[in-house]
N, C-alpha and C. Protein backbone atom coordinates (compact mmCIF):
# COMPACT_ATOMS: atom_id res chain seq x y z
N UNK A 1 4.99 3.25 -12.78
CA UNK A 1 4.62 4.01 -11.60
C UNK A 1 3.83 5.22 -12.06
N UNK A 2 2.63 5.32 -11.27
CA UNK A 2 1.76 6.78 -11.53
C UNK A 2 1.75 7.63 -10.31
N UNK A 3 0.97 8.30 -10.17
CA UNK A 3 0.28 9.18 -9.32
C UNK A 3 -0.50 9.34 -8.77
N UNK A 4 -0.94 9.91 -7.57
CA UNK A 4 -2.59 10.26 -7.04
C UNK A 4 -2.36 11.39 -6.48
N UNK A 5 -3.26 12.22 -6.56
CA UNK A 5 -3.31 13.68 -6.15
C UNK A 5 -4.27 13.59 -4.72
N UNK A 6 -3.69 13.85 -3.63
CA UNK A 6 -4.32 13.90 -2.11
C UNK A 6 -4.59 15.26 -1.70
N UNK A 7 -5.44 15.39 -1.21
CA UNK A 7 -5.63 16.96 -0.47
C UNK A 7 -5.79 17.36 0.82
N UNK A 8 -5.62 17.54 1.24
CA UNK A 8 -4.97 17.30 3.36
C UNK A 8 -6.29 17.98 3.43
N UNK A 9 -6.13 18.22 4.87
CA UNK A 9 -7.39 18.59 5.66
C UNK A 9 -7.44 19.94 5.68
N UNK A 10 -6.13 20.60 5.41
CA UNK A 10 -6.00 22.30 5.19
C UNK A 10 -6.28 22.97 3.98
N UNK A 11 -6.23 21.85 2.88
CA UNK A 11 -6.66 22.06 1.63
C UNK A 11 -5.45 22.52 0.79
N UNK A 12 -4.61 21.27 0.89
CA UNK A 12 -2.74 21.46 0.23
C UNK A 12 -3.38 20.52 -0.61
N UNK A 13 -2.72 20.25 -1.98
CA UNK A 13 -2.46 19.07 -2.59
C UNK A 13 -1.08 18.53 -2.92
N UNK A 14 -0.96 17.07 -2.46
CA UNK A 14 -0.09 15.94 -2.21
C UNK A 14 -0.12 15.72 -3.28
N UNK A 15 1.09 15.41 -4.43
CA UNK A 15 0.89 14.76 -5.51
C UNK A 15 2.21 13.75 -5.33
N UNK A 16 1.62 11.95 -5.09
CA UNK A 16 2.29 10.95 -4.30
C UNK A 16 2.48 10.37 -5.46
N UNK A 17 3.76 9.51 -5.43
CA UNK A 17 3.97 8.37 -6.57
C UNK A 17 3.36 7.29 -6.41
N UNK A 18 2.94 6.42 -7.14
CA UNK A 18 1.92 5.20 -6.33
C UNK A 18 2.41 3.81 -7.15
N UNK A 19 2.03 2.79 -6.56
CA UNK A 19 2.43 1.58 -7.37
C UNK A 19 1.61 0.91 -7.46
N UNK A 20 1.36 0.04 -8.94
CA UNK A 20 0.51 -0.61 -8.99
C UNK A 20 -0.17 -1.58 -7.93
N UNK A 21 -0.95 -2.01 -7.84
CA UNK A 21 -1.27 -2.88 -6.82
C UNK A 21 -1.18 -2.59 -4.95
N UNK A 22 -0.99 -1.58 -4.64
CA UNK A 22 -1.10 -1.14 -3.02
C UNK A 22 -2.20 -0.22 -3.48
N UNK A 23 -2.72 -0.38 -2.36
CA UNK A 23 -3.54 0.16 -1.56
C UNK A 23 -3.66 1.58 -1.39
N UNK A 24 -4.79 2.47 -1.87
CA UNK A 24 -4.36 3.84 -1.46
C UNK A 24 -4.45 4.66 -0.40
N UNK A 25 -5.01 3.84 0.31
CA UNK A 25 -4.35 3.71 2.10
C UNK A 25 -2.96 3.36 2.65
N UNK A 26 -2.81 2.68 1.90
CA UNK A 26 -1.09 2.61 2.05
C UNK A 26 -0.40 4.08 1.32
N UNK A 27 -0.61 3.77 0.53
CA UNK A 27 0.34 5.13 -0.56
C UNK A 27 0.27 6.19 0.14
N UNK A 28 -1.14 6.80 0.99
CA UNK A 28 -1.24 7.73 1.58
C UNK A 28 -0.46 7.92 2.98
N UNK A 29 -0.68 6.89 3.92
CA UNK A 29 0.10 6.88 4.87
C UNK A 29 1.63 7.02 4.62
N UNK A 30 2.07 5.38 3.72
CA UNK A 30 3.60 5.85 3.42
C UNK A 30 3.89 6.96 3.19
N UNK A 31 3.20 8.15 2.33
CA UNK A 31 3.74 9.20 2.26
C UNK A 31 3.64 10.28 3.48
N UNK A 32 3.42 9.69 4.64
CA UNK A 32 3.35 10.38 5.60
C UNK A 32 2.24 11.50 6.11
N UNK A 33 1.55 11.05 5.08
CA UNK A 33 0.04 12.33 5.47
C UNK A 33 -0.26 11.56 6.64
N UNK A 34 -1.80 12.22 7.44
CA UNK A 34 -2.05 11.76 7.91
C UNK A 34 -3.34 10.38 7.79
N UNK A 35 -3.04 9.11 7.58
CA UNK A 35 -3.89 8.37 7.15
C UNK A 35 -3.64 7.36 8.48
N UNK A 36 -4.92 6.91 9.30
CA UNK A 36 -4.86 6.11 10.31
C UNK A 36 -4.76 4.68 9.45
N UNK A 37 -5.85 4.31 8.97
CA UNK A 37 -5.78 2.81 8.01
C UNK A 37 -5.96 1.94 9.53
N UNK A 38 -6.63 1.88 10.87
CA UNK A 38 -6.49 0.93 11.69
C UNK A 38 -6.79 -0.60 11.57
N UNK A 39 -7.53 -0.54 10.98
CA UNK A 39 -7.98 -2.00 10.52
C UNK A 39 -6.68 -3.11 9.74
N UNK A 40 -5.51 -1.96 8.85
CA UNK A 40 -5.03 -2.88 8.34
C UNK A 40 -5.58 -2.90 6.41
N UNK A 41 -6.77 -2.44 6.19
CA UNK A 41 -7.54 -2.91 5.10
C UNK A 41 -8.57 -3.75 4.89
N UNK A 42 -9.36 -4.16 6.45
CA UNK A 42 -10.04 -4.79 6.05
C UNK A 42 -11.39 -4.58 6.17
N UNK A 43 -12.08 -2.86 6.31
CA UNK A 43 -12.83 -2.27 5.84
C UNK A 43 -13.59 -2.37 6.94
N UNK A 44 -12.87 -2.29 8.09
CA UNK A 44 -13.87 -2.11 9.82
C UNK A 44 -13.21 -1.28 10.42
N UNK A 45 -12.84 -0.26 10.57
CA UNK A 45 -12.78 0.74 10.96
C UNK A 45 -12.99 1.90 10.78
N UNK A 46 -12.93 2.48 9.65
CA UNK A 46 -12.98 3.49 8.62
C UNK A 46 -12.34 5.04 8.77
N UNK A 47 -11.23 4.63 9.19
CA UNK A 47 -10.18 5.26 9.80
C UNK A 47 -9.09 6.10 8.29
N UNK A 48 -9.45 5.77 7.40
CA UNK A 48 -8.99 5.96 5.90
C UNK A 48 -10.24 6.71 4.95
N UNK A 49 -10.92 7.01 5.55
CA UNK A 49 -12.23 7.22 4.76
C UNK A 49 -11.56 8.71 4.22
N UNK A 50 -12.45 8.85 2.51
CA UNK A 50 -11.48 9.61 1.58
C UNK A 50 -12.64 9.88 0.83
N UNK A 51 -12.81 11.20 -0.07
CA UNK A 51 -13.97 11.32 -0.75
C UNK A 51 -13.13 11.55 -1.96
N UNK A 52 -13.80 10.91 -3.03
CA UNK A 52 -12.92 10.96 -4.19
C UNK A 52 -14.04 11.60 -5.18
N UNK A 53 -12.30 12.49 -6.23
CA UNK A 53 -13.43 13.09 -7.23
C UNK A 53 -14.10 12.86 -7.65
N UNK A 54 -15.39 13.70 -8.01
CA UNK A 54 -16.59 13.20 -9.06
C UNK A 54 -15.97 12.24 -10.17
N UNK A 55 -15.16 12.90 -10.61
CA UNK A 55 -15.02 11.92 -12.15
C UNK A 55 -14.67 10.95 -11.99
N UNK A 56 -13.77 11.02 -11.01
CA UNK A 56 -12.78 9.05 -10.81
C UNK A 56 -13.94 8.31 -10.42
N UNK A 57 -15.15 8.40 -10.01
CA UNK A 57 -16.01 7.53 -9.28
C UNK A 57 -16.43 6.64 -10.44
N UNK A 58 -16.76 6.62 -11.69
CA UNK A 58 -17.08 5.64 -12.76
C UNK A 58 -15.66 4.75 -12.94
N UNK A 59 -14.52 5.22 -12.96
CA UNK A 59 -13.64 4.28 -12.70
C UNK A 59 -13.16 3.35 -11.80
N UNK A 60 -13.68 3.74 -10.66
CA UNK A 60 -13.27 2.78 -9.32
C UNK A 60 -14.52 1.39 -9.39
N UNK A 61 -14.05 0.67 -9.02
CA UNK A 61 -15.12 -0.80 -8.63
C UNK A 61 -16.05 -0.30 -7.38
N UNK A 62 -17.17 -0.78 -7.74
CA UNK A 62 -18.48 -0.33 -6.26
C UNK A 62 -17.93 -0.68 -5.52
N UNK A 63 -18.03 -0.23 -4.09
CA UNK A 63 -18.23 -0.38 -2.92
C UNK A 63 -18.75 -1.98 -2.74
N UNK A 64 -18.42 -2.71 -1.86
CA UNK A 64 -18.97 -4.07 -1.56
C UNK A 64 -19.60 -3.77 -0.38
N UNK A 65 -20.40 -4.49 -0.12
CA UNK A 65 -20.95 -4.51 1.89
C UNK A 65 -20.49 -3.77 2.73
N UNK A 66 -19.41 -4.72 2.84
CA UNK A 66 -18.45 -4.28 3.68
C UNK A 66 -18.17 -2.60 4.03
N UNK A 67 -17.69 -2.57 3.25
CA UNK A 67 -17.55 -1.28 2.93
C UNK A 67 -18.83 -0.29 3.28
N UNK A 68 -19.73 -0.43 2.43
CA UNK A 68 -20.71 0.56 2.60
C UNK A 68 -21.33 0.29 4.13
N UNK A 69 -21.42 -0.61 4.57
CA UNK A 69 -21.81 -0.66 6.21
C UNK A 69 -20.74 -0.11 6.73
N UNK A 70 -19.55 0.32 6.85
CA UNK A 70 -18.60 0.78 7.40
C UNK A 70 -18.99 2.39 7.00
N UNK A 71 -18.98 2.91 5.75
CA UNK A 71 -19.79 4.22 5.87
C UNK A 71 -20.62 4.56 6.49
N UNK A 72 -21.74 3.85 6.87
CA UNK A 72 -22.69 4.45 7.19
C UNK A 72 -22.71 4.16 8.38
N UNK A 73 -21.40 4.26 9.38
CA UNK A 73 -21.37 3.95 10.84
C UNK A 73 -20.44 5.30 10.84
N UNK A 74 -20.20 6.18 10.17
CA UNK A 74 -19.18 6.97 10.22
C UNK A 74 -20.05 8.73 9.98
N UNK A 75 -19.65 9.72 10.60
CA UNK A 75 -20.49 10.70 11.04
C UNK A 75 -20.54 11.90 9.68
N UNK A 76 -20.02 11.82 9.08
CA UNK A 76 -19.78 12.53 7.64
C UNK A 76 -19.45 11.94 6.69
N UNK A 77 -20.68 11.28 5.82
CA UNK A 77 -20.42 10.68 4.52
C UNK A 77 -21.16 11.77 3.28
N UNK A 78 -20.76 11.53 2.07
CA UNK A 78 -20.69 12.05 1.12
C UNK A 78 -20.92 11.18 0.00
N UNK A 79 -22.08 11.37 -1.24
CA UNK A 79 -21.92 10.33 -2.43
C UNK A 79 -20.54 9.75 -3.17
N UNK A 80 -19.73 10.87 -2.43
CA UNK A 80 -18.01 10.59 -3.02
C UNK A 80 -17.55 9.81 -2.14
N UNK A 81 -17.96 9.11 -1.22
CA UNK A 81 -17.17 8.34 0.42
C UNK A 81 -16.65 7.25 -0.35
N UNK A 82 -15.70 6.98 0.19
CA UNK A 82 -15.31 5.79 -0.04
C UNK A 82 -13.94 5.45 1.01
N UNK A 83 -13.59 4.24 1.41
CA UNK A 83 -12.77 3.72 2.26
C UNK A 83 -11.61 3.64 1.27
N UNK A 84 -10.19 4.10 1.60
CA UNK A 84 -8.85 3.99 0.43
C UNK A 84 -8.57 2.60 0.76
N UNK A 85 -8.82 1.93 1.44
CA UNK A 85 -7.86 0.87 2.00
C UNK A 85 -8.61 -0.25 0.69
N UNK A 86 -9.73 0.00 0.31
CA UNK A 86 -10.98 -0.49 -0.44
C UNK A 86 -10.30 -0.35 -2.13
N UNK A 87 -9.62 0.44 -2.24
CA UNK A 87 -9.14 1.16 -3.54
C UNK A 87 -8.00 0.49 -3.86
N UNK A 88 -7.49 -0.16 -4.85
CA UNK A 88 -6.24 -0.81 -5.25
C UNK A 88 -5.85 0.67 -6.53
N UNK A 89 -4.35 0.46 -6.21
CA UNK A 89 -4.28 1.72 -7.33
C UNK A 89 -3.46 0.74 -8.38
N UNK A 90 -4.02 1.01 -9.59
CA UNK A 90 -3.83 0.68 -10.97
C UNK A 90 -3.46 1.79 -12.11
N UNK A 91 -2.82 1.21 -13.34
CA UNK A 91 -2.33 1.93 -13.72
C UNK A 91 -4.14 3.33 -14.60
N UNK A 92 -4.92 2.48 -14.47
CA UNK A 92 -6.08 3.17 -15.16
C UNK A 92 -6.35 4.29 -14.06
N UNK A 93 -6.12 4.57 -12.89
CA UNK A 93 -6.10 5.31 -11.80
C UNK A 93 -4.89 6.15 -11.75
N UNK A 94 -4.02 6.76 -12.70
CA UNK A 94 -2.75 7.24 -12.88
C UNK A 94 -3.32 8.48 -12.60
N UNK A 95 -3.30 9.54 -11.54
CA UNK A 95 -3.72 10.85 -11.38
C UNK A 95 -4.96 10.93 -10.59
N UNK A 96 -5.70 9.78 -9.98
CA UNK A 96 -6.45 10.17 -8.80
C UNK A 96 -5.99 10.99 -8.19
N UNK A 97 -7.70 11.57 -7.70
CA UNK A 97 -7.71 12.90 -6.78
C UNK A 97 -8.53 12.47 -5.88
N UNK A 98 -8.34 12.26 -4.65
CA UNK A 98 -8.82 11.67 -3.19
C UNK A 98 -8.59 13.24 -2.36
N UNK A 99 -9.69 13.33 -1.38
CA UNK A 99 -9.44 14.32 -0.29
C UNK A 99 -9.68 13.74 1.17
N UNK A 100 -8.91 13.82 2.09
CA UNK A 100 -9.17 13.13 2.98
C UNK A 100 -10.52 14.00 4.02
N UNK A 101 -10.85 12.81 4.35
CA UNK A 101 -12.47 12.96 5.11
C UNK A 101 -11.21 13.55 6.39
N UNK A 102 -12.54 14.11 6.44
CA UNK A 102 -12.61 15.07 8.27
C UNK A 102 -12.51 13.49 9.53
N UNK A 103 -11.57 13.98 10.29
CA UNK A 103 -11.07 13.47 11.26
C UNK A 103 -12.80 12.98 12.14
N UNK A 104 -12.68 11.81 12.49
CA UNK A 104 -14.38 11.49 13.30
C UNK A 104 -14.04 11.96 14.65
C-alpha cells in the first residue's frame, strides 16, 4: 500500500492510502473528498477531472481519445488535465500529487 497526495479546492493537502490497482477516482472519493466520478470510469463525463503534478506526468500512461475528447468538452483545462478515473494507481505512483480541478 502507498500514497497520493490530493489538494482540495481550498488548497489543504489529503495525504490518502491507495491500493494498487483502483482507480484514483476511486481512492479520492472513498476518502471522502469531494470527487463526483459520474460516469463510473468510463471517461464521459469528466466529473473527476484532476491536474496532476508536473513531474508525475512522464510517469503516467498518455491520455487515450477518450479521454482527451472528454477534456476538451470541459471549461478549464490545463497541460496537467487529466481524468483520475483514467489513472490506475500503482506501486511506481507511491506519492502522487493530484489537485482537484475547479468544480464546472
Amino acid at each position: 500500500m502507498g500514497v497520493i497526495n490530493v489538494i482540495d479546492r481550498e488548497g489543504k493537502t489529503h495525504t490518502l492510502e491507495a491500493l494498487e490497482g483502483w482507480r484514483i477516482m476511486e481512492i479520492i472519493r472513498d476518502w471522502g473528498l469531494p470527487m463526483e466520478g459520474l460516469c463510473g470510469g468510463s471517461a464521459e463525463c469528466g466529473t473527476c477531472h484532476v491536474f496532476v503534478a508536473p513531474e508525475w506526468l512522464p510517469k503516467l500512461f498518455p491520455a487515450r481519445d477518450e479521454e482527451e475528447n472528454q477534456l476538451d468538452q470541459l471549461p478549464i483545462v490545463e497541460p496537467n488535465s487529466r481524468l483520475s478515473c483514467q489513472i490506475l494507481y500503482t506501486d511506481e505512483l507511491d506519492g502522487l500529487t493530484v489537485t482537484l480541478a475547479p468544480e464546472a
